[in-house]
PDB file of N, CA and C in Angstrom:
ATOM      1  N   UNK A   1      71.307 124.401 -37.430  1.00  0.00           N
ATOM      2  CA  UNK A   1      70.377 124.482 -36.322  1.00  0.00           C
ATOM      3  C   UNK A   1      70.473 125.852 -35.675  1.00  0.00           C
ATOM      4  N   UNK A   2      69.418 126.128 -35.307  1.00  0.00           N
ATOM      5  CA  UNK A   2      69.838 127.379 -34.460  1.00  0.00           C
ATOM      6  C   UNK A   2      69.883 127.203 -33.002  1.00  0.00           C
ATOM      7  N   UNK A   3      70.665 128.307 -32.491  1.00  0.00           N
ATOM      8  CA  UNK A   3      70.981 128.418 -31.253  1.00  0.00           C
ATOM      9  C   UNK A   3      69.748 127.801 -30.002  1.00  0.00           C
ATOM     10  N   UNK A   4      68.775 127.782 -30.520  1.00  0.00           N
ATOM     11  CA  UNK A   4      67.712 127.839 -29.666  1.00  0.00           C
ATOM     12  C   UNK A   4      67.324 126.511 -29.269  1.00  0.00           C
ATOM     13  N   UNK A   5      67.343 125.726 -30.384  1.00  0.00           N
ATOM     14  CA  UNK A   5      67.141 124.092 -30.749  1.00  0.00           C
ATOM     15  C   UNK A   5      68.194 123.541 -30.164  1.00  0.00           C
ATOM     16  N   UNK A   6      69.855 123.953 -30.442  1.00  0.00           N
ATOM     17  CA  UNK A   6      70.443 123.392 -29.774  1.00  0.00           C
ATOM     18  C   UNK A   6      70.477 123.332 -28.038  1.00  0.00           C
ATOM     19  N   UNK A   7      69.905 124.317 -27.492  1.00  0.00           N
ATOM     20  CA  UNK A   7      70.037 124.462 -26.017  1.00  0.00           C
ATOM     21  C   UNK A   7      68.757 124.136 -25.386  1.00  0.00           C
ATOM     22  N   UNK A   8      68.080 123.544 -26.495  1.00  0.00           N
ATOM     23  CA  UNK A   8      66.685 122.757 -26.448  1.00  0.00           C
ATOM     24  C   UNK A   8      66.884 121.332 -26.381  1.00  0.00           C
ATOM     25  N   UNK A   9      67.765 120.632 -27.304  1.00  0.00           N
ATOM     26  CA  UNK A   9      68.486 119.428 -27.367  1.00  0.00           C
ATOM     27  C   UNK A   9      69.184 118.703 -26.408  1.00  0.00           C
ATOM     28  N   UNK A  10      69.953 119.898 -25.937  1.00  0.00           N
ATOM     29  CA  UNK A  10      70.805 119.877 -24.877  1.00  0.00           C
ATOM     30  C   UNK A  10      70.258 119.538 -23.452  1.00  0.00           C
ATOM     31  N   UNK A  11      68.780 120.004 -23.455  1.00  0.00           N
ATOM     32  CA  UNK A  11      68.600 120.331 -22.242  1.00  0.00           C
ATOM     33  C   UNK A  11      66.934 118.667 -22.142  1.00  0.00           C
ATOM     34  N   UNK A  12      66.985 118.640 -23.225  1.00  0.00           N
ATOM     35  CA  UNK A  12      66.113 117.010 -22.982  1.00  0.00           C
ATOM     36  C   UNK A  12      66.653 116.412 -22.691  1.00  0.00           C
ATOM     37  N   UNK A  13      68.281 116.449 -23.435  1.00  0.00           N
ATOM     38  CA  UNK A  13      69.382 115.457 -23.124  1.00  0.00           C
ATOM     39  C   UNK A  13      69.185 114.839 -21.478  1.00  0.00           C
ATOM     40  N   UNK A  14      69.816 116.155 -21.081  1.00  0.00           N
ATOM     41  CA  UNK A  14      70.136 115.727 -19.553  1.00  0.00           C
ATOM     42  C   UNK A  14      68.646 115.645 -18.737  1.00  0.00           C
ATOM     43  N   UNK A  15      67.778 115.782 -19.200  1.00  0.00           N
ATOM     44  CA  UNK A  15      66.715 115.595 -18.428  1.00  0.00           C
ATOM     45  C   UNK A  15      66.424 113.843 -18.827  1.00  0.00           C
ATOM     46  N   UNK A  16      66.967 113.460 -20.029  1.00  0.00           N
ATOM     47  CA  UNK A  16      66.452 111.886 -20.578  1.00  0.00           C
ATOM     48  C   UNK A  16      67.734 111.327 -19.429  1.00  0.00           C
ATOM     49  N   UNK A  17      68.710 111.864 -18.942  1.00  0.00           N
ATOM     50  CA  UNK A  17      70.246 111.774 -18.563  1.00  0.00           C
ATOM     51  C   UNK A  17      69.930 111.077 -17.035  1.00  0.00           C
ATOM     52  N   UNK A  18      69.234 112.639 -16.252  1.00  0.00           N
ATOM     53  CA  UNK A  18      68.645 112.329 -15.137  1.00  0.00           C
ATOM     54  C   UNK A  18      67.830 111.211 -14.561  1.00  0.00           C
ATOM     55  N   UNK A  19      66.526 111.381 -15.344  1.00  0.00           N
ATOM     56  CA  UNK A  19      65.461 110.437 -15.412  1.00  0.00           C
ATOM     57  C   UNK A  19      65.598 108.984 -15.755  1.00  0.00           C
ATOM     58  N   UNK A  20      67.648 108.462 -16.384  1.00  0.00           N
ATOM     59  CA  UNK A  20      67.859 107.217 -16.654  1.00  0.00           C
ATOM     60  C   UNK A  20      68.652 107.379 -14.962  1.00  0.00           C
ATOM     61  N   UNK A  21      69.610 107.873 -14.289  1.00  0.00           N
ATOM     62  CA  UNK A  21      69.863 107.670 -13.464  1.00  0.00           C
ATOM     63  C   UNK A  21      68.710 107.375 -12.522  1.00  0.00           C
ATOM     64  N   UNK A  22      67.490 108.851 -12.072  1.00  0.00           N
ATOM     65  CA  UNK A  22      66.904 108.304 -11.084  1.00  0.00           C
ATOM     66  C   UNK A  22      66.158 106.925 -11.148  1.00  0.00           C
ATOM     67  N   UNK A  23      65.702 106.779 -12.600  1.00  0.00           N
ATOM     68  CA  UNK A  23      65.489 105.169 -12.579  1.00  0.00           C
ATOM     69  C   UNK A  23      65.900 104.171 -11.979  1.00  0.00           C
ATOM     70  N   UNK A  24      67.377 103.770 -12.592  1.00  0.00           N
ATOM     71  CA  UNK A  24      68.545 102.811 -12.128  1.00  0.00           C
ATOM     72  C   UNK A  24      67.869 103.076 -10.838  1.00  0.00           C
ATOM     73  N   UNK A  25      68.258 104.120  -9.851  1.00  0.00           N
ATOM     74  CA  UNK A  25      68.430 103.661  -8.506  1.00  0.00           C
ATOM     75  C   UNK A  25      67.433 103.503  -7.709  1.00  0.00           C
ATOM     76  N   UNK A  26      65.591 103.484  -8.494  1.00  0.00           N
ATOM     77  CA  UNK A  26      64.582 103.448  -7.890  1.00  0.00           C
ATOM     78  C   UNK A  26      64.834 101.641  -7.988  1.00  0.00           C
ATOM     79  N   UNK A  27      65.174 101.379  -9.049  1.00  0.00           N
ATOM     80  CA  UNK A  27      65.143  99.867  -8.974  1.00  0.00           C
ATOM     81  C   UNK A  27      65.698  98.882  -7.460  1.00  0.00           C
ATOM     82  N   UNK A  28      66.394  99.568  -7.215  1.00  0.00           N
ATOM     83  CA  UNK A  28      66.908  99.401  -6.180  1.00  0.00           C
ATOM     84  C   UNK A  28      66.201  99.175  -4.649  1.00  0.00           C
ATOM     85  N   UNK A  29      65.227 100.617  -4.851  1.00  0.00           N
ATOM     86  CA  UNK A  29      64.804 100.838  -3.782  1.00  0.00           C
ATOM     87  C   UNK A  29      63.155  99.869  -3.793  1.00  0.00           C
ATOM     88  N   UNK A  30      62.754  99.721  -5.045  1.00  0.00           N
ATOM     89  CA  UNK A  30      61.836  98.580  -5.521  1.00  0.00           C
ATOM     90  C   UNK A  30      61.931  97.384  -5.340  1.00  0.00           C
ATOM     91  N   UNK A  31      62.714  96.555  -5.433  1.00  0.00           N
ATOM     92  CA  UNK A  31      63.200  95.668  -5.174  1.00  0.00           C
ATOM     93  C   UNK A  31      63.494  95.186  -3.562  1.00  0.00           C
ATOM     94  N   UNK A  32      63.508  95.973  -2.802  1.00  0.00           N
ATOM     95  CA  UNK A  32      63.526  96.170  -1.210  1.00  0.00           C
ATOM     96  C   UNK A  32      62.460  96.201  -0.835  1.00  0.00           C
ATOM     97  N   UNK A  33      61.472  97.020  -1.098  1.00  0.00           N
ATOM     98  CA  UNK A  33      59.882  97.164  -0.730  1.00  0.00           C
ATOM     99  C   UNK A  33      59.390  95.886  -1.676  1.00  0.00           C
ATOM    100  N   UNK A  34      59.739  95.534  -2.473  1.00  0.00           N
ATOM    101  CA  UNK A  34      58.706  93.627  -2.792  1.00  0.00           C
ATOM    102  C   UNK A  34      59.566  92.714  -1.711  1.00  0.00           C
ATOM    103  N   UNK A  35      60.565  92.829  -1.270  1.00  0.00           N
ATOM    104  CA  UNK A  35      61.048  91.728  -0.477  1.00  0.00           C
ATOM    105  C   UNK A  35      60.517  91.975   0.944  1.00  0.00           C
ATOM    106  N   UNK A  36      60.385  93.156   1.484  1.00  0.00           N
ATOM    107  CA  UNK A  36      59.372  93.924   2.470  1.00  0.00           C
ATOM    108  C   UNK A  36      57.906  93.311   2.435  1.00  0.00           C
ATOM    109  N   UNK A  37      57.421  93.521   1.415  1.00  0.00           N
ATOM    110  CA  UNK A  37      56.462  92.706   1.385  1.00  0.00           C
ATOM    111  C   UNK A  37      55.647  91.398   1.137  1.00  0.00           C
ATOM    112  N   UNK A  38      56.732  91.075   0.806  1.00  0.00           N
ATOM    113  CA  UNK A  38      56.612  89.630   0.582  1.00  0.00           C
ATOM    114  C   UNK A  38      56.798  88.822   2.086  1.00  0.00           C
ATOM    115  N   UNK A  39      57.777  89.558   3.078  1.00  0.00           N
ATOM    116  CA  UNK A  39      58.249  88.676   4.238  1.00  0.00           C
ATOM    117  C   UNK A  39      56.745  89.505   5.102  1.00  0.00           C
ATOM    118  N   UNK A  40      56.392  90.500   4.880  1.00  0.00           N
ATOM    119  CA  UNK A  40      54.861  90.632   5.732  1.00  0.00           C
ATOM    120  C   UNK A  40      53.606  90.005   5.174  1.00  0.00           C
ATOM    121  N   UNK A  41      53.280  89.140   3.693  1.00  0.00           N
ATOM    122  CA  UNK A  41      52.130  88.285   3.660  1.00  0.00           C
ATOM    123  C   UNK A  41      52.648  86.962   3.692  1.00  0.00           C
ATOM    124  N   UNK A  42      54.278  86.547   4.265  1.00  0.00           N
ATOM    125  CA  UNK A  42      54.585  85.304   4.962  1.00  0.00           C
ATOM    126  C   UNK A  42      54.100  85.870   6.446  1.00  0.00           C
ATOM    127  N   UNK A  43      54.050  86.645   6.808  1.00  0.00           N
ATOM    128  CA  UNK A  43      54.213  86.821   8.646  1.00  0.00           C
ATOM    129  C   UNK A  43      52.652  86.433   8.769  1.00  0.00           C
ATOM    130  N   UNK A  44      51.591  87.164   7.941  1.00  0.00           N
ATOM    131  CA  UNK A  44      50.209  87.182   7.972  1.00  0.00           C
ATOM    132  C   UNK A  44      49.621  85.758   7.299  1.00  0.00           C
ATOM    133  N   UNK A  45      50.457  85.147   6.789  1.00  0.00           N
ATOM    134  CA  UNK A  45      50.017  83.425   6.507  1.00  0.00           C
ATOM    135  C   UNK A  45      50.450  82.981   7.633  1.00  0.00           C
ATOM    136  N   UNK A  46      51.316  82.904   8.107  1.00  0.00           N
ATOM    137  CA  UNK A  46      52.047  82.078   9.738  1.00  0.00           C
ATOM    138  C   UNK A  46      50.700  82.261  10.410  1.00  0.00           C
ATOM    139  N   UNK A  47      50.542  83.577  10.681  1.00  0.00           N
ATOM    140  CA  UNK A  47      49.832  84.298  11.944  1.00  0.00           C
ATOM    141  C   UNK A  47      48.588  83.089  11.665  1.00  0.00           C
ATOM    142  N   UNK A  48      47.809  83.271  10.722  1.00  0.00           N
ATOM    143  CA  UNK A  48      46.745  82.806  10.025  1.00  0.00           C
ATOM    144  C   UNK A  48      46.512  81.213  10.173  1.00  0.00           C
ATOM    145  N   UNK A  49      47.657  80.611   9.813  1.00  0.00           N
ATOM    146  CA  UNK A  49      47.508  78.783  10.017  1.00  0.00           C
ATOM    147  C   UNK A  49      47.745  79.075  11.350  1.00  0.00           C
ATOM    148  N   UNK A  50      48.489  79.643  12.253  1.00  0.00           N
ATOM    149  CA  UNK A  50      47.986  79.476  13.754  1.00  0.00           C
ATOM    150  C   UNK A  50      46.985  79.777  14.526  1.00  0.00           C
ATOM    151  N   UNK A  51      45.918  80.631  14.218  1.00  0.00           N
ATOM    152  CA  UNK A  51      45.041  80.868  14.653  1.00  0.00           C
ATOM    153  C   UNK A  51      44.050  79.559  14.177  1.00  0.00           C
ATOM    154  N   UNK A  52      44.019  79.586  12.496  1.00  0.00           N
ATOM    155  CA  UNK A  52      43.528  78.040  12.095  1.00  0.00           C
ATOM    156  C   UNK A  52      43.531  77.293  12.941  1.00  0.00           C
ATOM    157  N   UNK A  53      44.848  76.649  13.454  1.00  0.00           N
ATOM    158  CA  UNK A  53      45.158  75.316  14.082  1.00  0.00           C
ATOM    159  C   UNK A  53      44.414  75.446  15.477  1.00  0.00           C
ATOM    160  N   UNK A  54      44.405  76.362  16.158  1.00  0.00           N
ATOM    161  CA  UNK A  54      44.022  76.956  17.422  1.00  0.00           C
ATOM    162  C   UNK A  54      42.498  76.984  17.421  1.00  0.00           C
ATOM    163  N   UNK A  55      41.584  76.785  16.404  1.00  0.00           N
ATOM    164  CA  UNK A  55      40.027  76.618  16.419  1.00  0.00           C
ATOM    165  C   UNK A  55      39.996  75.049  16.592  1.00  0.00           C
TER     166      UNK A  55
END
């Protein structure tokens, strides 16, 4: 290989390296924003059968 390919190799590497870390920890932050939103279209169903009940 030549020099060039290898520091070409090298350098997808850690970019495939990166892009698996920042993944992992978006999951994270994904998983917080569906539970976020899930407890605000419970707040907006509550809100909703009470106004219902209230006609």
């Amino acid at each position: 290989m030549k020099k060039s390919s290898i520091i070409t190799v090298k350098a997808l590497m850690g970019v495939a390296l990166l892009a698996s870390v920042l993944g992992l920890s978006a999951c994270n932050t994904t998983a917080g924003a569906g539970q976020d939103v899930a407890a605000t279209g419970r707040a907006v169903t509550n809100s909703a059968e009470k106004v219902k009940q209230g006609l």
